[in-house]
N, C-alpha and C. Protein backbone atom coordinates (compact mmCIF):
# COMPACT_ATOMS: atom_id res chain seq x y z
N UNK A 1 0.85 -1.18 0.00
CA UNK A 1 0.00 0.00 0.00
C UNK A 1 0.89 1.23 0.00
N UNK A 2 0.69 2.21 -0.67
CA UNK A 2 1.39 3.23 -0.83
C UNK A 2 0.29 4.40 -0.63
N UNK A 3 -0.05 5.98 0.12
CA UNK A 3 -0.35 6.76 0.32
C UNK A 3 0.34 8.01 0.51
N UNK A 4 -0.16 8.39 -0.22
CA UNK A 4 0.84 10.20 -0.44
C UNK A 4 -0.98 11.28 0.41
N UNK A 5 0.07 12.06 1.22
CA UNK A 5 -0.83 13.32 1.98
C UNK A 5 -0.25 13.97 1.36
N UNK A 6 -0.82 15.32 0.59
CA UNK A 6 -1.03 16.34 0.44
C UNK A 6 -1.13 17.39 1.03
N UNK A 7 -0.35 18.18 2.00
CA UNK A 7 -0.71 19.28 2.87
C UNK A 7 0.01 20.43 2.73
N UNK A 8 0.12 21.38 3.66
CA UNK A 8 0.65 22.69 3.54
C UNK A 8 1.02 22.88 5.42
N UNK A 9 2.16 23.90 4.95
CA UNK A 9 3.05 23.70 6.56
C UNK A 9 2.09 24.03 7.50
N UNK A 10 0.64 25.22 7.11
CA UNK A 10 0.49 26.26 8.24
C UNK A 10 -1.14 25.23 8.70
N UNK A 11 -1.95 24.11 7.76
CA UNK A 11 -2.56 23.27 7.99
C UNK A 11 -3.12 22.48 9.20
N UNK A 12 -3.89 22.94 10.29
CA UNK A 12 -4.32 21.92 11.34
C UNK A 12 -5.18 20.88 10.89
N UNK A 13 -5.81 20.77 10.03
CA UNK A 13 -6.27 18.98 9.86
C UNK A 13 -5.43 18.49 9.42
N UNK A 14 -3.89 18.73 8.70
CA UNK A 14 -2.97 18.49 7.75
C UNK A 14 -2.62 17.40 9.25
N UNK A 15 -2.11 18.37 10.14
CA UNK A 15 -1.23 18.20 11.49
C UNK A 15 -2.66 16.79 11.81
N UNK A 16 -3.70 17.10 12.01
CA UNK A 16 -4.80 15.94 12.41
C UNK A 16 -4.57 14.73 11.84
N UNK A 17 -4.30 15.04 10.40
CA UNK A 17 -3.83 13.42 9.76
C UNK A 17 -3.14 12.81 9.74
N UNK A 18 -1.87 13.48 9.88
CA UNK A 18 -0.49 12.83 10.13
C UNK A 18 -0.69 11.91 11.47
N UNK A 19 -1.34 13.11 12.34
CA UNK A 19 -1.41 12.24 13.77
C UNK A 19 -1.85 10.54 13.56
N UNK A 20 -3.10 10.64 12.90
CA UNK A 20 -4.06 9.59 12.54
C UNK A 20 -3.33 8.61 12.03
N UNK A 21 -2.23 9.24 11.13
CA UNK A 21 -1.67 8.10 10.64
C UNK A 21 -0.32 7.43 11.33
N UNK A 22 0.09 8.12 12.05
CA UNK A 22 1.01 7.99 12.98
C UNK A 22 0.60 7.17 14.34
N UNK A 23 -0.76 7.51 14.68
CA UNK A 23 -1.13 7.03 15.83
C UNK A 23 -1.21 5.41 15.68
N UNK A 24 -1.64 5.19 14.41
CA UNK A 24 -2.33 3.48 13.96
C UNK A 24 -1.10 2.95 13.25
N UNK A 25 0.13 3.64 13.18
CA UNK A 25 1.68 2.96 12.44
C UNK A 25 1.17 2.58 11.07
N UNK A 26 0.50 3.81 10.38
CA UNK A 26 0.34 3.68 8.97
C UNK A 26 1.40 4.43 8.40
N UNK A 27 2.40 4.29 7.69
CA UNK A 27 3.79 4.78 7.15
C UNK A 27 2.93 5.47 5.53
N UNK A 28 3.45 6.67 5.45
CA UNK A 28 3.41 7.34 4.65
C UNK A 28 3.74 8.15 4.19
N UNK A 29 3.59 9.00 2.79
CA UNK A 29 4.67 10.12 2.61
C UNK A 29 3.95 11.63 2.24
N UNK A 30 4.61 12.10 3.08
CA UNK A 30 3.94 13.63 3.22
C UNK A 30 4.47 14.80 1.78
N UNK A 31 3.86 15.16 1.16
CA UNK A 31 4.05 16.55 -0.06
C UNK A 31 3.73 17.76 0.58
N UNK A 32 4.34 18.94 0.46
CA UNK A 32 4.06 20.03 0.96
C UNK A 32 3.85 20.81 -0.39
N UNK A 33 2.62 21.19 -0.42
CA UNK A 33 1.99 21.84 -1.73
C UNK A 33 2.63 23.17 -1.81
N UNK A 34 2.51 24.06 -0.68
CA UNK A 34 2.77 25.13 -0.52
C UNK A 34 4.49 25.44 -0.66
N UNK A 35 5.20 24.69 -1.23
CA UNK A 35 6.63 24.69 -1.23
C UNK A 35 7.25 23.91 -1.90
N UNK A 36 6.29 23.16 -2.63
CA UNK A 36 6.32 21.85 -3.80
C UNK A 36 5.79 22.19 -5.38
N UNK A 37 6.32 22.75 -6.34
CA UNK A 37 5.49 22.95 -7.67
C UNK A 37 5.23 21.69 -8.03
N UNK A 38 5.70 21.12 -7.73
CA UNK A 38 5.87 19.43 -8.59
C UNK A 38 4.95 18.79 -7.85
N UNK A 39 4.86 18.58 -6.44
CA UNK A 39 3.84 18.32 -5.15
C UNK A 39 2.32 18.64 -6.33
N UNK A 40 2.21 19.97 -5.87
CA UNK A 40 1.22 20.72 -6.44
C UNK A 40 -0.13 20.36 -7.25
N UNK A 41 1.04 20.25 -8.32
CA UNK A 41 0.89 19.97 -10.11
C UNK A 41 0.14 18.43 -9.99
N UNK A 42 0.69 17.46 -9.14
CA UNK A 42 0.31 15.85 -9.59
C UNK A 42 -0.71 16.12 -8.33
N UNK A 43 -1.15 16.61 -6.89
CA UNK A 43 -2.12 16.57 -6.52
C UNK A 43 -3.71 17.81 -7.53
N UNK A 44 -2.93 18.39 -8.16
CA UNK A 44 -4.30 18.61 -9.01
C UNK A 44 -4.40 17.60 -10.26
N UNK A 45 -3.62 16.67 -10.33
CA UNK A 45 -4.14 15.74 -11.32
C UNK A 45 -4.49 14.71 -10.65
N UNK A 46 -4.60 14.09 -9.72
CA UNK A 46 -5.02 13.18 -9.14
C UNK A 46 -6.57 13.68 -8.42
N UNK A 47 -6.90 15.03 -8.31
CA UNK A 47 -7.70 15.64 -7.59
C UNK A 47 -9.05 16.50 -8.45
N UNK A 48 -8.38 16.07 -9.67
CA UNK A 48 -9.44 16.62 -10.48
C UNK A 48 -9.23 18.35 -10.75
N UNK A 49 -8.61 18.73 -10.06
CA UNK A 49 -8.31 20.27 -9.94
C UNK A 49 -8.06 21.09 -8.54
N UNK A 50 -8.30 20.07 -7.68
CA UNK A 50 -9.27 20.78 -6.48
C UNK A 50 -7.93 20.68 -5.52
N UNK A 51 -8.00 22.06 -5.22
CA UNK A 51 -6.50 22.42 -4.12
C UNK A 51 -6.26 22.57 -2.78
N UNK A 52 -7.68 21.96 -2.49
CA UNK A 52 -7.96 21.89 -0.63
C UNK A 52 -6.88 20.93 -0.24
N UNK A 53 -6.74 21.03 0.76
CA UNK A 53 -5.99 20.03 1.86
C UNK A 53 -5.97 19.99 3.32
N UNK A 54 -5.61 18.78 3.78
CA UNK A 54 -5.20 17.82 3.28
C UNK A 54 -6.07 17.06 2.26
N UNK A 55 -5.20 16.25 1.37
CA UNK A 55 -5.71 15.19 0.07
C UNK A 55 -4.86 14.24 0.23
N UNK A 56 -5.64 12.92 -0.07
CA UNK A 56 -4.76 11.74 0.52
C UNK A 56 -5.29 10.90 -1.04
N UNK A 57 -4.11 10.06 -1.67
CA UNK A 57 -4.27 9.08 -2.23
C UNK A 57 -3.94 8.13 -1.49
N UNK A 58 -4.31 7.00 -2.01
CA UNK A 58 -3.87 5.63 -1.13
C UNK A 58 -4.42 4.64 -2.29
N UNK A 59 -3.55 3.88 -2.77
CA UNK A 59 -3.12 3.01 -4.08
C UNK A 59 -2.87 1.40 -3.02
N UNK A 60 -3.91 0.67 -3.58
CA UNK A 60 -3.59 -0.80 -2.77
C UNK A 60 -3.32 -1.42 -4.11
N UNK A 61 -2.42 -2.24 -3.95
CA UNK A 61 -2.38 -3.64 -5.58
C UNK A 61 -3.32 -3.90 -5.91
N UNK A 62 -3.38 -4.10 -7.01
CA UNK A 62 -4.61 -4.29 -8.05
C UNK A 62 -6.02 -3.56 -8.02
N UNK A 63 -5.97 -2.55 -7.48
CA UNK A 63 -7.09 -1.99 -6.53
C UNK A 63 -7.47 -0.76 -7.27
N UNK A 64 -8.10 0.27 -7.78
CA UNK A 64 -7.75 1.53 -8.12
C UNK A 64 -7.75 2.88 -7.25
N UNK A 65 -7.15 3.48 -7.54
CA UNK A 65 -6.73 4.33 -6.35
C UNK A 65 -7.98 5.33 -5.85
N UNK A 66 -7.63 5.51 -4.28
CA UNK A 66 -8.68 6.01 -3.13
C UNK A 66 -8.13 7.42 -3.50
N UNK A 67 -8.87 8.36 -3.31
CA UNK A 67 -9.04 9.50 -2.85
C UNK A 67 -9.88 10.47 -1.56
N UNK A 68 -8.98 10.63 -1.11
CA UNK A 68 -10.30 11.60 0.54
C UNK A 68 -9.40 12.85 0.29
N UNK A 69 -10.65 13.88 0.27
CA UNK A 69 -10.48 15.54 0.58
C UNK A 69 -10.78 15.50 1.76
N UNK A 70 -9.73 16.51 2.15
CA UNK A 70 -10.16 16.51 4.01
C UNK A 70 -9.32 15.48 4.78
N UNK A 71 -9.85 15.82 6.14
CA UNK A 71 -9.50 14.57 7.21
C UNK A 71 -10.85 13.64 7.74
N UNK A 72 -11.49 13.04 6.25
CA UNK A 72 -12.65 12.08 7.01
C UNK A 72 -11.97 10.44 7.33
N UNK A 73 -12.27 11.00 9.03
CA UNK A 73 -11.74 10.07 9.65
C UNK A 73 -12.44 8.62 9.43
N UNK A 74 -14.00 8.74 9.04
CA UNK A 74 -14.46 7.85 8.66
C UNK A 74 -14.04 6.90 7.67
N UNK A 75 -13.62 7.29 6.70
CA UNK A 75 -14.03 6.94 5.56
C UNK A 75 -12.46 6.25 5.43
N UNK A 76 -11.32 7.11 6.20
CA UNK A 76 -9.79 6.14 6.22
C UNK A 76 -10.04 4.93 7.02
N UNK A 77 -11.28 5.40 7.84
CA UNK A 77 -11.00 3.96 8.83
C UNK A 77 -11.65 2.82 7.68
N UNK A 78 -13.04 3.05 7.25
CA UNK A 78 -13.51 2.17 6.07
C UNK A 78 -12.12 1.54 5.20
N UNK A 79 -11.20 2.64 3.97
CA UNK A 79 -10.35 2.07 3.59
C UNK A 79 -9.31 1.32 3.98
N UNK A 80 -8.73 1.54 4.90
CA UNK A 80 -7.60 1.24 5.37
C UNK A 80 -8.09 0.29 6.57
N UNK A 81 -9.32 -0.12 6.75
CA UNK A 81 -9.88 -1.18 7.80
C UNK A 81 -9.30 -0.90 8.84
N UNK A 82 -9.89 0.27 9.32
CA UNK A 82 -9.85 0.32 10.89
C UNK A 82 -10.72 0.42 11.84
N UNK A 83 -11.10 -0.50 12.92
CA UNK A 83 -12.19 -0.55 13.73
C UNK A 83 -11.42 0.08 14.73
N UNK A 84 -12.02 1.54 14.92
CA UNK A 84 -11.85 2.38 16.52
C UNK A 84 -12.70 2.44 17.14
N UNK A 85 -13.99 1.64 17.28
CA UNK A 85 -15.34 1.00 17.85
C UNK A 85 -14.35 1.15 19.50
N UNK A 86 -14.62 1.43 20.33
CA UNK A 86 -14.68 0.97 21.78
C UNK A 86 -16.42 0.12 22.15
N UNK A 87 -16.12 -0.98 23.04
CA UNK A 87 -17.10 -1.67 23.38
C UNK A 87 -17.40 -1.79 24.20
């Protein structure tokens, strides 16, 4: 599994996701848009145009690739199968 975040230095959900992904030892690689032309350029092609952030791809084998705008915490836990259910 490979996932690229999309963020910018001055970003608090940016800082929210990293946590998220840090907290559950999901390894990934961070782009800084705001200091990246090249960053930039391939998150508006993967994004359709759209320059919000954080933007997360996440590419599983054989799979076609995920996209989340934002930090929906939901929807990483759906992909990336995470039950944070307390019982």
């Amino acid at each position: 599994m490979n996932i690229t975040v999309y963020t910018t230095t001055t970003c608090p959900y940016c800082r929210m996701l990293k946590e998220y992904f840090n907290q559950n030892s999901i390894p990934f690689t961070e782009k800084l848009v705001d200091q990246d032309d090249q960053a930039r350029q391939q998150m508006m092609l993967d994004s359709g145009g759209f320059l919000g952030v954080p933007f997360t791809t996440i590419e599983k084998e054989g799979l076609p690739k995920e996209t989340v705008v934002g930090f929906d915490k939901a929807r990483l836990d759906t992909i990336l199968g995470i039950n944070n259910d307390i019982h």
